[in-house]
Protein backbone atom coordinates (compact mmCIF):
# COMPACT_ATOMS: atom_id res chain seq x y z
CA UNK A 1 -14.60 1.37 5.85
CA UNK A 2 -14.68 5.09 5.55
CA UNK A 3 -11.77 7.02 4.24
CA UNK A 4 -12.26 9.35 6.78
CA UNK A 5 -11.53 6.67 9.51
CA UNK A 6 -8.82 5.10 7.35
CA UNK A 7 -6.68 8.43 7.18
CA UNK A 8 -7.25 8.99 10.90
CA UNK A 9 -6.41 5.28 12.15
CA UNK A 10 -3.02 5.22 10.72
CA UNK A 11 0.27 6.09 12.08
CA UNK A 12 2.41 5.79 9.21
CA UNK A 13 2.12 5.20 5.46
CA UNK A 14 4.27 4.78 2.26
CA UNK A 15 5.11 6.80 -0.21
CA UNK A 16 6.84 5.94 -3.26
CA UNK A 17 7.99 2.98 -1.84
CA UNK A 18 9.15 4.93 1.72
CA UNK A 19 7.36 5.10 5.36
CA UNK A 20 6.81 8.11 6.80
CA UNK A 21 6.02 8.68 9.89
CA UNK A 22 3.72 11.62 11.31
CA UNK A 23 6.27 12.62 13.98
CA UNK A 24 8.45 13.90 11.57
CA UNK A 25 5.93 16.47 10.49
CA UNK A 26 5.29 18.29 13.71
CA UNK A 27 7.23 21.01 13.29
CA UNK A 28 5.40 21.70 10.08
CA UNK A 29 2.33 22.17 11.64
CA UNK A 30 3.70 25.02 14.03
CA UNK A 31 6.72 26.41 11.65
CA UNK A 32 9.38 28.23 13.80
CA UNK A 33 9.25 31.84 13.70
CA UNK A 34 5.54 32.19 12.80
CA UNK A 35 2.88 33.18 15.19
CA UNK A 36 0.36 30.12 14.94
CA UNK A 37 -3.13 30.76 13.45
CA UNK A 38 -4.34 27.35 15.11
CA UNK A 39 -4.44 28.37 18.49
CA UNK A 40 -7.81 27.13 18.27
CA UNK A 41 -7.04 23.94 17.88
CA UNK A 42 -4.41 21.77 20.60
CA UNK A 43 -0.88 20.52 19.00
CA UNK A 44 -1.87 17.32 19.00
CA UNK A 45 -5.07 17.97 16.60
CA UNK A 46 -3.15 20.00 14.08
CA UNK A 47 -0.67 17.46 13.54
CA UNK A 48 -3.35 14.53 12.89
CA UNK A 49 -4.76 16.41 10.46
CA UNK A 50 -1.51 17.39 8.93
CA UNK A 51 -0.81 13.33 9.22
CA UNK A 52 -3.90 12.95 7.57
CA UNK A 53 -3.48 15.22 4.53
CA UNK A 54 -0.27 13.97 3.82
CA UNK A 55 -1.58 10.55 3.55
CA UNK A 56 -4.52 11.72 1.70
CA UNK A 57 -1.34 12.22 -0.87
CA UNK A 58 -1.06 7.79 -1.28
CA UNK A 59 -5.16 7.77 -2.61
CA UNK A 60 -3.79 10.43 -5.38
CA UNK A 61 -1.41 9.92 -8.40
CA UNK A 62 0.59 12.35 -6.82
CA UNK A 63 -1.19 15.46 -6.91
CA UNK A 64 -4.43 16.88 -5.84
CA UNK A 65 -6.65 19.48 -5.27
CA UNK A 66 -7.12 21.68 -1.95
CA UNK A 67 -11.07 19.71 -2.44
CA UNK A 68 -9.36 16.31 -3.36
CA UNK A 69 -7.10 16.47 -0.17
CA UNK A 70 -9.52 17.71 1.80
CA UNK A 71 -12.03 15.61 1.37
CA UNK A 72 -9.55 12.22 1.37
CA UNK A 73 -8.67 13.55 5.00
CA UNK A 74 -11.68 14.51 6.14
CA UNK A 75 -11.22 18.08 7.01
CA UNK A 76 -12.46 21.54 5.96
CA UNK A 77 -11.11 23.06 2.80
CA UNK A 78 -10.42 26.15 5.30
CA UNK A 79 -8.38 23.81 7.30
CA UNK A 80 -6.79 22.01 4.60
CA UNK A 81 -5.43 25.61 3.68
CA UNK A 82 -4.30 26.69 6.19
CA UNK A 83 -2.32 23.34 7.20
CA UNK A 84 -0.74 23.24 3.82
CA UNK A 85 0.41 26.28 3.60
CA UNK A 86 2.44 25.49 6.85
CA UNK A 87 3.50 22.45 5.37
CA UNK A 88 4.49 24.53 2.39
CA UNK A 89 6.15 27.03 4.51
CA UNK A 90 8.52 23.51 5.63
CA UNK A 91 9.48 22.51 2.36
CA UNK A 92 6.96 19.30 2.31
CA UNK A 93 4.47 20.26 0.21
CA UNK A 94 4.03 22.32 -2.77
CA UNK A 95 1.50 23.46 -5.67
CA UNK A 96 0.94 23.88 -9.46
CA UNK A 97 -1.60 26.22 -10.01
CA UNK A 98 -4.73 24.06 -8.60
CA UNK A 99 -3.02 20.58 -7.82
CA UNK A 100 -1.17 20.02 -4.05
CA UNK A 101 2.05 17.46 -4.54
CA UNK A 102 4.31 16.44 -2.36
CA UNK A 103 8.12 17.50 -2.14
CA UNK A 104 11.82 15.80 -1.85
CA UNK A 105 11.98 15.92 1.66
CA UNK A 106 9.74 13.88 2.20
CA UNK A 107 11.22 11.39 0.34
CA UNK A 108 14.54 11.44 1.65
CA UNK A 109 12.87 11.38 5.15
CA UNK A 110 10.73 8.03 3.87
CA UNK A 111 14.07 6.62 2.42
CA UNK A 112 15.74 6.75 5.99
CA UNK A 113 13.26 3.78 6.96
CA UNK A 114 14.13 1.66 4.09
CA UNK A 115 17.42 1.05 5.82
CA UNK A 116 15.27 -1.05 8.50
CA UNK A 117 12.91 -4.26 7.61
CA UNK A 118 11.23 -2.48 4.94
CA UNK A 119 14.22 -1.91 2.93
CA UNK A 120 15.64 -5.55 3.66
CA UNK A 121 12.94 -6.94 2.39
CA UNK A 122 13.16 -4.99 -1.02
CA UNK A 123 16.70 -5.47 -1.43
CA UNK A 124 16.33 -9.26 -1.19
CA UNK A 125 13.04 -9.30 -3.20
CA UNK A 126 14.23 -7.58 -5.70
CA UNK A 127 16.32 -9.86 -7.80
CA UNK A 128 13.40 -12.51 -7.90
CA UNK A 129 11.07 -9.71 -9.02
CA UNK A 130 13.65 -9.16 -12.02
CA UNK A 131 13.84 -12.40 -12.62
CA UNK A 132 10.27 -12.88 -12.95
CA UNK A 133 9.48 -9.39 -14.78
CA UNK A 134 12.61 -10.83 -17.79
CA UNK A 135 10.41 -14.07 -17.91
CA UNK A 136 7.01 -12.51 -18.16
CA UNK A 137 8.02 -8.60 -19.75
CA UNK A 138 5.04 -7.94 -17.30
CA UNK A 139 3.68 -6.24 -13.57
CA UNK A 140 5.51 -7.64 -11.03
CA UNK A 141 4.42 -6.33 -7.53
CA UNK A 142 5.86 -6.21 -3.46
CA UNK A 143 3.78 -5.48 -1.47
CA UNK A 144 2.66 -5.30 2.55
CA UNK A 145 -0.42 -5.81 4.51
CA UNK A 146 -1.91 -3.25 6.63
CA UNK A 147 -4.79 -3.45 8.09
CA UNK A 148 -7.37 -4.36 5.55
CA UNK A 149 -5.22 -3.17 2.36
CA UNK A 150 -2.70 -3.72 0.32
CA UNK A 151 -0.08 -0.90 -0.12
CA UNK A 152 2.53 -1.63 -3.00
CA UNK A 153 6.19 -1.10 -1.98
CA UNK A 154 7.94 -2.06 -5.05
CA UNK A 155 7.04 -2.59 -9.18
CA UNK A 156 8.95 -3.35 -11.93
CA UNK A 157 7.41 -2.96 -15.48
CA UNK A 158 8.17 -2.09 -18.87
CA UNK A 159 7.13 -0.52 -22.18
CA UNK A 160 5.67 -3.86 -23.18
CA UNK A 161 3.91 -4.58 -19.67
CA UNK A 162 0.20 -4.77 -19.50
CA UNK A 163 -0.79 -0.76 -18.26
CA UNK A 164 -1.91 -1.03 -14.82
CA UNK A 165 -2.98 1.17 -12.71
CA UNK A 166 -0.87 0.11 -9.18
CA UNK A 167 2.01 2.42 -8.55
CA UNK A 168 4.48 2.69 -5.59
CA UNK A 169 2.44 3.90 -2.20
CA UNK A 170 -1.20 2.97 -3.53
CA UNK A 171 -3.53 0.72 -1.62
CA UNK A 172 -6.14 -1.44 -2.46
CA UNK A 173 -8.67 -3.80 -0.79
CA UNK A 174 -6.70 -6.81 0.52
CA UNK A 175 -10.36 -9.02 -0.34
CA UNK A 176 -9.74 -8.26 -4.43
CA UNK A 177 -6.47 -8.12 -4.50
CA UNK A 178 -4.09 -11.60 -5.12
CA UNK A 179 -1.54 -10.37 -3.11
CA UNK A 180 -4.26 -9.17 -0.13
CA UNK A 181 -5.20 -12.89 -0.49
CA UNK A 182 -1.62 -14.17 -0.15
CA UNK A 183 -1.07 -12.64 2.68
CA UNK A 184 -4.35 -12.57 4.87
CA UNK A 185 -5.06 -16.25 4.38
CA UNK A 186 -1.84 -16.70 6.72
CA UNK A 187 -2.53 -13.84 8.80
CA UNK A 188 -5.16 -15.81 11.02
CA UNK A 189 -8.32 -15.84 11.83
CA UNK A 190 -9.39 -13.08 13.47
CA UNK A 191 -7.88 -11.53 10.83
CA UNK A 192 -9.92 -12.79 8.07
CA UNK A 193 -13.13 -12.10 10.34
CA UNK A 194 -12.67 -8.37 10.89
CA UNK A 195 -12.60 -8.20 7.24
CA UNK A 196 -15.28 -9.76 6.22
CA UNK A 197 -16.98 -8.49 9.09
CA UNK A 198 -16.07 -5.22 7.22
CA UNK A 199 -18.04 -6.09 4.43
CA UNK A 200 -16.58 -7.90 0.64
CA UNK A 201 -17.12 -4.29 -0.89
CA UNK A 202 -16.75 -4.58 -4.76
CA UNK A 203 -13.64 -2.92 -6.51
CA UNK A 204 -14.82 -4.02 -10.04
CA UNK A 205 -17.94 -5.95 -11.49
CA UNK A 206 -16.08 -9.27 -11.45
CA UNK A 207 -15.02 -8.97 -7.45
CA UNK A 208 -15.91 -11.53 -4.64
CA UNK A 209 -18.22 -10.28 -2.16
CA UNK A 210 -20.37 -13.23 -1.35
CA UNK A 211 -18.16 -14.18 2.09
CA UNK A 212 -18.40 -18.13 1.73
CA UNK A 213 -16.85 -17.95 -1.30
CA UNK A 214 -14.32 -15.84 -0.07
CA UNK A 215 -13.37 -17.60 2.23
CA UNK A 216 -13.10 -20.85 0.20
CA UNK A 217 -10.74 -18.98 -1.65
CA UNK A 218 -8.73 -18.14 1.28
CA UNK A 219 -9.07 -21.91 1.95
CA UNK A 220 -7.24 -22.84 -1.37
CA UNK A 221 -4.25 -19.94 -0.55
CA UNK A 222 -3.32 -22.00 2.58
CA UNK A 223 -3.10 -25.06 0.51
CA UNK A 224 -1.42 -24.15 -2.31
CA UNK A 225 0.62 -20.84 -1.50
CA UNK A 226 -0.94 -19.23 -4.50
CA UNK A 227 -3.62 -16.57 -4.48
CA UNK A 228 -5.35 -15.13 -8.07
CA UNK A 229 -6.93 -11.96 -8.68
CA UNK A 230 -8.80 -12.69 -12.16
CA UNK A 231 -10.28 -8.76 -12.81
CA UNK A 232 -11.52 -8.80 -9.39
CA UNK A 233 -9.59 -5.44 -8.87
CA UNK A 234 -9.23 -3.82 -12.80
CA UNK A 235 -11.13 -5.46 -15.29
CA UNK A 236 -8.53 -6.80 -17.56
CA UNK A 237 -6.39 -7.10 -15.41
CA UNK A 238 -5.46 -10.72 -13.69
CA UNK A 239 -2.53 -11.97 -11.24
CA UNK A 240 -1.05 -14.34 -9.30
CA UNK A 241 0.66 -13.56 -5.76
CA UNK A 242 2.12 -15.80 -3.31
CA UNK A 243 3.09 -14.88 0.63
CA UNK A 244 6.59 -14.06 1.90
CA UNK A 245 6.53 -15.71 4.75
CA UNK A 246 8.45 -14.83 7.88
CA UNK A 247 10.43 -17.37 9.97
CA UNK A 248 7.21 -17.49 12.40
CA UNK A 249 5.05 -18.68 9.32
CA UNK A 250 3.55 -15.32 9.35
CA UNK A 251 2.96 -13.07 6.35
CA UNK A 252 5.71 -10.29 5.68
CA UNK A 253 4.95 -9.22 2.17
CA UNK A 254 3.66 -10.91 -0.93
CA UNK A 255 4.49 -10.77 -4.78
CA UNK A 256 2.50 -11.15 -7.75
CA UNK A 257 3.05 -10.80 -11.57
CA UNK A 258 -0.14 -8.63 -13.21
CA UNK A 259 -0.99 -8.94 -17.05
CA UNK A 260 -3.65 -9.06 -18.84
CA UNK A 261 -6.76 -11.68 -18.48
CA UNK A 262 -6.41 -12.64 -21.76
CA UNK A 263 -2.78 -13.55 -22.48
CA UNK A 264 -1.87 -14.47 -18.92
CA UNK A 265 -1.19 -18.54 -17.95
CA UNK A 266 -1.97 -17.98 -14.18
CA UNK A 267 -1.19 -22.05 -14.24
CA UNK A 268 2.36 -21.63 -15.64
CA UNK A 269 3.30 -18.93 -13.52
CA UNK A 270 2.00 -20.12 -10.14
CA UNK A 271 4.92 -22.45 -9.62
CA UNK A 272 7.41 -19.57 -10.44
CA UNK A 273 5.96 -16.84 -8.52
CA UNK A 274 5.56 -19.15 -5.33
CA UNK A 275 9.29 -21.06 -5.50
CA UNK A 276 9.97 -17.02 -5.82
CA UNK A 277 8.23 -15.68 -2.65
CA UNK A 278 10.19 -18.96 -0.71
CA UNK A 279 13.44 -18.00 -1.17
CA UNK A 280 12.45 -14.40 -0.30
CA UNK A 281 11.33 -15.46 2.86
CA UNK A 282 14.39 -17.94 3.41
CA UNK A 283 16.62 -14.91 2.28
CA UNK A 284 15.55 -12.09 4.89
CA UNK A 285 16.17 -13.21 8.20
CA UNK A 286 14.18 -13.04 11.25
CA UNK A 287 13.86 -9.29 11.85
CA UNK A 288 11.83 -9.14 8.82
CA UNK A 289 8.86 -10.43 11.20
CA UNK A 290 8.40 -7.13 12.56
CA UNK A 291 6.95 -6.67 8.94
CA UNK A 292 4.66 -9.38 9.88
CA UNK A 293 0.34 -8.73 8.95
CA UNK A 294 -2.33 -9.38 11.66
């Protein structure tokens, strides 16, 4: 898939663990009080690409360059400028000599939709993810499911934790991932094909891309609720997820503790981590299937 399509497809993304949603950037991409220098250009197209430079902020580690941002949305660097300087002109955005980052409001806007599904879900996953980070000192990951990636909502780590590379906000390939596995193997089949059907693209040396083995992997999720990543994402890195599963049976989220491949009993922990997603799930009642993948 191309970036370019990626950034344009969506309608909403996270941000340090928040959703925000493009309509609440409009205004920033014709401030009041300012004659508008994209009369070229029809409301509607100025705001996607606004939408899409914001997001272009979740492929970052939180600040970029006008090139960087530009090129993660897919527009011209002349474009890019001039949209961020409106979005500077609204408070959202901001620079440091050459990087872009994003600014409070923002995050108090995201933090609004935490108080919905999203934010019920973290609340109640939260004390097994503490549980599990006390037994293990290591990653412990929530995440959600769209489209074909993951996107992290919530980790807990510590000074002694394997260094990983996830963070609040950033999205991988569900097909590497342990937690992408979780979740898609209950998220149907049609699903599963239009991945595939994406192509297995490789994240590390040591990821699946051979699509019969894939899906016997997927195979194995559905039986035993338990999904591994062994350095298929960051080489020396290895996890094990399990779904949250929503009172339909459908996917709403997964967890997964991350360590490193040589220290970490995958075996041991796959009871815990799945007996941990369960009462999750039991714990979040049914309007957390609105969260629901596929």
């Amino acid at each position: 898939m191309e970036k370019q399509t990626v950034a344009k497809r969506r309608t909403s993304f996270y941000f340090e663990g928040m959703l925000v949603s493009p309509s609440v950037i409009s205004q920033a991409a014709t401030p009041a009080g300012r004659p508008s220098d994209v009369s070229r250009e029809s409301p509607t197209s100025s705001v996607d690409k606004a939408v899409s430079l914001l997001i272009a902020f979740s492929h970052t580690s939180g600040g970029a360059t006008l090139t960087e941002l530009a090129r993660e949305a897919g527009v011209s660097k002349s474009t890019a400028h001039r949209l961020l300087g409106m979005l500077r002109s609204a408070g959202l955005v901001d620079r440091d000599e050459m990087d872009w980052y994003l600014r409070s409001p923002v995050l108090r806007l995201g933090a609004l939709a935490l108080r919905g599904e999203a934010g019920i879900l973290r609340e109640v996953a939260l004390p097994y993810m503490t549980e599990l980070y006390e037994e293990t000192h290591e990653n412990v990951h929530l995440a959600l499911l769209e489209g074909d990636e993951v996107v992290y909502l919530e980790k807990l780590y510590g000074h002694r934790s394997t260094p990983a590379p996830s963070r609040v906000g950033h999205r991988v390939p569900c097909h590497t991932s342990g937690l992408g596995k979780a979740m898609l193997a209950f998220s149907g089949e049609p699903a599963v094909r239009r991945v595939v059907a994406d192509g297995l693209r490789p994240a590390s040396a040591r990821s699946v891309t051979v699509p019969g083995v894939f899906l016997r992997q997927l195979e194995a999720v559905r039986t035993d609720r338990v999904a591994y990543d062994r350095e298929e994402t960051w080489l020396g890195l290895t996890c094990v997820a399990a779904p949250i599963l929503g009172p339909s049976g459908r996917p709403v989220a997964a967890i997964s503790v991350a360590g490193c491949s040589r220290t970490m009993n995958l075996d041991a922990l796959a009871p815990k981590v799945r007996a941990a997603a369960t009462q999750i799930g039991r714990k979040t009642g049914p309007d957390v299937d609105l969260l629901a993948a596929g």
